[in-house]
Structures are given as C-alpha cells and as structure tokens.
N, C-alpha and C. Protein backbone atom coordinates (compact mmCIF):
# COMPACT_ATOMS: atom_id res chain seq x y z
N UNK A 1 10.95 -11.89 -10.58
CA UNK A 1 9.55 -12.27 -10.60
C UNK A 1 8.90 -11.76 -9.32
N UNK A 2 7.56 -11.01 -9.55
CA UNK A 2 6.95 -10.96 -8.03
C UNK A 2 5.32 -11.17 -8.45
N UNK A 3 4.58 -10.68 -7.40
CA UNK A 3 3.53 -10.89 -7.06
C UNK A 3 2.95 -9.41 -6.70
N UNK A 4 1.98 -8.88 -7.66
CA UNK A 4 1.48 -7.34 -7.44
C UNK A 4 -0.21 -6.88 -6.94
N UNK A 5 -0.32 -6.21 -6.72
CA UNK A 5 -1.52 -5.61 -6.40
C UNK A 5 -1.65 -4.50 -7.31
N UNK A 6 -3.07 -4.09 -8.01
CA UNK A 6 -2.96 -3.01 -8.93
C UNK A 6 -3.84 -2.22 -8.62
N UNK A 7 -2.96 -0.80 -8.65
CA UNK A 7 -3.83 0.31 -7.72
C UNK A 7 -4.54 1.37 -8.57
N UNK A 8 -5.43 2.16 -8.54
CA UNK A 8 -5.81 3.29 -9.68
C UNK A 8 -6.23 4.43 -8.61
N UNK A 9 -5.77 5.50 -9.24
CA UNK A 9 -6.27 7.03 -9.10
C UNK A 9 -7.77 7.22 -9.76
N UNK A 10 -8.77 7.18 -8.68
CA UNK A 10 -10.13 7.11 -8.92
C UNK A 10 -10.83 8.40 -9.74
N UNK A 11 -10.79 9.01 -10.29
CA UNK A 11 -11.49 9.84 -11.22
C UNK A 11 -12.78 10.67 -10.37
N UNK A 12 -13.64 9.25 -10.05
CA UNK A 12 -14.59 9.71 -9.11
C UNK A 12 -14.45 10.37 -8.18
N UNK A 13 -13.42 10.03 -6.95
CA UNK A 13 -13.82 10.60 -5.91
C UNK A 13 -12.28 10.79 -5.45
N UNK A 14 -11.25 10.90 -6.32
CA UNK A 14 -10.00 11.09 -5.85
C UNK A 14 -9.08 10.40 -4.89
N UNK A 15 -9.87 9.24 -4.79
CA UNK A 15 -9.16 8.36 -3.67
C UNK A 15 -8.08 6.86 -4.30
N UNK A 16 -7.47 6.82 -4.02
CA UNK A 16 -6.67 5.18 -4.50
C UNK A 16 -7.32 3.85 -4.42
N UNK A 17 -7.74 3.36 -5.25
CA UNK A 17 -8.57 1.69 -4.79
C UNK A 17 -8.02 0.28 -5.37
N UNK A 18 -7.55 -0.69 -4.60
CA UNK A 18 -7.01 -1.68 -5.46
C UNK A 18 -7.90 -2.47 -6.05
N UNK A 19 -7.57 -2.55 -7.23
CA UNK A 19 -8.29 -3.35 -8.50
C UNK A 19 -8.25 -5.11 -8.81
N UNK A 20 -7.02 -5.18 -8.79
CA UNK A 20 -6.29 -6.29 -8.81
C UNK A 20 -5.55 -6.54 -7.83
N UNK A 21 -5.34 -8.06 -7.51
CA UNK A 21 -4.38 -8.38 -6.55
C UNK A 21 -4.05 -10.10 -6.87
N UNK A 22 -2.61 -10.45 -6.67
CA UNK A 22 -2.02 -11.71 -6.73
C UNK A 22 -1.67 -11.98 -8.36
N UNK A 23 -1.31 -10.70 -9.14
CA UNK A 23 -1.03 -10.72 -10.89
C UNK A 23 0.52 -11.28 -10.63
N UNK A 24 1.17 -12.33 -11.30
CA UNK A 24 2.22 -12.62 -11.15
C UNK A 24 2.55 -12.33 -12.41
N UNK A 25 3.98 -11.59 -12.01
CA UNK A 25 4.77 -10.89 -13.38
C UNK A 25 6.45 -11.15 -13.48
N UNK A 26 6.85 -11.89 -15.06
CA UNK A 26 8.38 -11.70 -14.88
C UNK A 26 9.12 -10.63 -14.67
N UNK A 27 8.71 -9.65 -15.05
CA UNK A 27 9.54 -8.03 -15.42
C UNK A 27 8.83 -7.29 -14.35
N UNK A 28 8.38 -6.67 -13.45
CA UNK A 28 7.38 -6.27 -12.87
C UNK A 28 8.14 -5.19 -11.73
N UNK A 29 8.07 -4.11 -11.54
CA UNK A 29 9.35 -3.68 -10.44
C UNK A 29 9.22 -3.68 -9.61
N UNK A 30 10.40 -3.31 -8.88
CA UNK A 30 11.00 -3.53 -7.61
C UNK A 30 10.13 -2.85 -6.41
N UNK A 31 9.88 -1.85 -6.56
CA UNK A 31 9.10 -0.87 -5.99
C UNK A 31 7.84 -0.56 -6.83
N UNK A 32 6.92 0.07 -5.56
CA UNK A 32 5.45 0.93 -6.31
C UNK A 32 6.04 1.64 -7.86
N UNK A 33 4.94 1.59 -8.90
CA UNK A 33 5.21 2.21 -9.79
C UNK A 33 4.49 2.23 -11.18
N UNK A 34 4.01 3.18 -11.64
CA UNK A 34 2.69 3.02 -12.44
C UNK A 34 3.25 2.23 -13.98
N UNK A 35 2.14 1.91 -14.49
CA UNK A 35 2.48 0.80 -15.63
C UNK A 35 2.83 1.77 -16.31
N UNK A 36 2.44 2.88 -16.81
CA UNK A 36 3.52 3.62 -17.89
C UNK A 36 4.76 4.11 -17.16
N UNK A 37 5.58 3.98 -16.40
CA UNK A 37 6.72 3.65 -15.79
C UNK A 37 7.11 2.61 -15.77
N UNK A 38 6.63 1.52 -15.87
CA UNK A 38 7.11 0.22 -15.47
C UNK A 38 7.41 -0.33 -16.61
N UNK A 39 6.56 0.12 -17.96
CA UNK A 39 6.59 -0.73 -19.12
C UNK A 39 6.46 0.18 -20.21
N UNK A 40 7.21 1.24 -20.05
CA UNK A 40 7.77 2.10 -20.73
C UNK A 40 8.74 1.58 -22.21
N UNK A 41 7.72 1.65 -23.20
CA UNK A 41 9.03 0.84 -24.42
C UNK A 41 8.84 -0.52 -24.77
N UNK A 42 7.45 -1.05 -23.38
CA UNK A 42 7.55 -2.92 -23.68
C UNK A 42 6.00 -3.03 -23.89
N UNK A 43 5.92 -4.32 -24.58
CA UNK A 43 4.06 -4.47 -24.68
C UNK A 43 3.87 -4.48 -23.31
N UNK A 44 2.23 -4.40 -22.85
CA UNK A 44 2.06 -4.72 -21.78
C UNK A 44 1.58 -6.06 -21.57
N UNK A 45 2.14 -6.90 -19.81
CA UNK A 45 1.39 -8.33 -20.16
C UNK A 45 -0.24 -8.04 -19.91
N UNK A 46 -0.38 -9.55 -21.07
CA UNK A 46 -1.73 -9.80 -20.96
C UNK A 46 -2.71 -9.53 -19.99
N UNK A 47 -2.14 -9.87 -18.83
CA UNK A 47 -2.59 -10.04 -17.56
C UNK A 47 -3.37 -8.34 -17.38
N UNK A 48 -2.26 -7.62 -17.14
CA UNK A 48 -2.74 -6.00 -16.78
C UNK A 48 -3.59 -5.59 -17.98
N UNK A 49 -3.09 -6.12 -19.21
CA UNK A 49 -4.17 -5.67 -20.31
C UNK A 49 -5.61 -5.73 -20.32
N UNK A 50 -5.92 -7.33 -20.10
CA UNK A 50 -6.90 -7.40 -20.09
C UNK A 50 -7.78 -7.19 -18.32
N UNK A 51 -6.87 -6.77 -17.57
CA UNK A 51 -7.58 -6.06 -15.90
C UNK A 51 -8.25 -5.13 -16.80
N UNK A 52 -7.16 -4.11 -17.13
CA UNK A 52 -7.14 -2.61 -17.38
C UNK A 52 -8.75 -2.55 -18.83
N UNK A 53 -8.92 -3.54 -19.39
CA UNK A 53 -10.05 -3.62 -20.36
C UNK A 53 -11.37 -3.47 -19.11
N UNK A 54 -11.31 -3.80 -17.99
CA UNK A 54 -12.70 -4.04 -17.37
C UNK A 54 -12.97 -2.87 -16.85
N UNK A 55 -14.22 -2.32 -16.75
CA UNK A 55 -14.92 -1.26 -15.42
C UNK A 55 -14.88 -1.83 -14.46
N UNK A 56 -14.68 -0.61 -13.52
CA UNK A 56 -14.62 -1.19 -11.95
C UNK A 56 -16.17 -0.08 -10.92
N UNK A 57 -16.53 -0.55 -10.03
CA UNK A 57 -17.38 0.62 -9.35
C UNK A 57 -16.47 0.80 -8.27
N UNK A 58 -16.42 2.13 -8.04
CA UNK A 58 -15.86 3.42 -7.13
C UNK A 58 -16.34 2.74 -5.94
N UNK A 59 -15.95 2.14 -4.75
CA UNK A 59 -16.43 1.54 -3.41
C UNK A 59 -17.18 3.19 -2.54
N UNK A 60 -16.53 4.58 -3.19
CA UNK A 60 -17.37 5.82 -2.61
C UNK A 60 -18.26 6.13 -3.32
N UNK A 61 -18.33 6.25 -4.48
CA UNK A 61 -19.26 6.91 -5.46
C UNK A 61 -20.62 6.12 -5.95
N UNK A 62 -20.26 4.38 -5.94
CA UNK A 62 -20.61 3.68 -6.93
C UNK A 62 -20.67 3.92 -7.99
N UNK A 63 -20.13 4.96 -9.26
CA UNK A 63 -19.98 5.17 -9.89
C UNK A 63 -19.14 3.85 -10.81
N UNK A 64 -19.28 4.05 -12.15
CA UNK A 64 -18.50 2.60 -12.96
C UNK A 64 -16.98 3.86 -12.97
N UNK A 65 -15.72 2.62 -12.72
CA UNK A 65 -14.57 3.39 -13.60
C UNK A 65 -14.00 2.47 -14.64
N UNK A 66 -13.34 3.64 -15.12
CA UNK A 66 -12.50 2.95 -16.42
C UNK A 66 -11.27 3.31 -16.43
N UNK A 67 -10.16 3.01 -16.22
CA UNK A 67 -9.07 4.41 -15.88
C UNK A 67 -8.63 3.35 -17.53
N UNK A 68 -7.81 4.73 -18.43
CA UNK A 68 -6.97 4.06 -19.46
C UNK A 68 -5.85 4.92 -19.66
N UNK A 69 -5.72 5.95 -18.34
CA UNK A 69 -4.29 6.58 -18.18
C UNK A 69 -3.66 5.20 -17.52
N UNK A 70 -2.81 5.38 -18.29
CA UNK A 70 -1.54 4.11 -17.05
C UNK A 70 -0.75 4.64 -16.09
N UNK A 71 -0.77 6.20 -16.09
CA UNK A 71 -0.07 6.74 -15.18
C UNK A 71 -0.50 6.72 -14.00
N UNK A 72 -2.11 6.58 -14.24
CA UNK A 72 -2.90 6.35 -13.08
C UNK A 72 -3.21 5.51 -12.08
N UNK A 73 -2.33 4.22 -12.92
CA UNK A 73 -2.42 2.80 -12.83
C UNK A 73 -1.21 2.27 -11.93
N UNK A 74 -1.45 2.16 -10.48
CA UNK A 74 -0.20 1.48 -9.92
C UNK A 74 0.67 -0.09 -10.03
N UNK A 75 1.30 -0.54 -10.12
CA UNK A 75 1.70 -2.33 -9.25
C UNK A 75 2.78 -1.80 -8.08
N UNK A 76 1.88 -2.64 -7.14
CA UNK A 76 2.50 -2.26 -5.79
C UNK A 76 3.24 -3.77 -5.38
N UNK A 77 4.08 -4.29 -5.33
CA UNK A 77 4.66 -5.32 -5.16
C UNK A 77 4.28 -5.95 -3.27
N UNK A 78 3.52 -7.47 -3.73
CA UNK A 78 3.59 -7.88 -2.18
C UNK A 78 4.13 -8.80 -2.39
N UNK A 79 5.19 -9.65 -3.10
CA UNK A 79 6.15 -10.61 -2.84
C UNK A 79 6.98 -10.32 -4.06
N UNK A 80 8.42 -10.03 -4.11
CA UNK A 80 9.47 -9.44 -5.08
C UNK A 80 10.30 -10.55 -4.82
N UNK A 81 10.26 -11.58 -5.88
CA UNK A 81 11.47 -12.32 -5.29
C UNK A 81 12.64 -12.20 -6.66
C-alpha cells in the first residue's frame, strides 16, 4: 500500500506538473511509473479514473489539459509502505 502523487507530461508546454497528490492505492508501485506500466492487464482504480476524467490548466500556458495517454501519466510514490 502507498501514498502517490500524479504527474503528467504537459502537451502544452512540455513541462511535468503534478495533478494529484495523497491518492492512496493497494497495488500501486514501488517506484515512479506511468499508469499504463503500472496497471498494465488490471482495471484502473477509481480513484486515477476519475482524476484522469478532469481538465487541468497548464500553471505556464493556462491553457485547459486533458492528458488520456497513460503513458503520460506518472504515480510517483511519497509513502510506500
């Protein structure tokens, strides 16, 4: 079980921005690693599903994003227990 932060490859302006933070997950890995790596073969939880449903604005661009590559999509683990 840990505790993740969720990162995306910005479209807009090419930079990394965290989206989410404090998603608690049973299966969730060990290390950085994008959700189509992580959950390769498994539904995804609810939790990232419904993040990954929202627009976000670009903190450079203000532009709206939408990322629905998951490759694009990090969980960066800040408590792995």
């Amino acid at each position: 079980m840990g505790v993740y932060d969720i990162y995306i490859l910005c479209d807009e302006c090419f930079d990394v921005h965290r989206i989410g933070t404090g998603i608690t997950l049973e299966d969730g890995p060990a290390n950085k690693q994008s959700i189509d790596e992580a959950y390769a073969g498994k539904k995804l939880p609810s939790d990232i599903a419904s993040l990954l449903n929202n627009d976000f604005q670009c903190p450079n661009t203000g532009k709206s994003i939408v990322e629905k590559d998951n490759s694009q999509v990090f969980l960066v683990p800040v408590v792995f227990i």
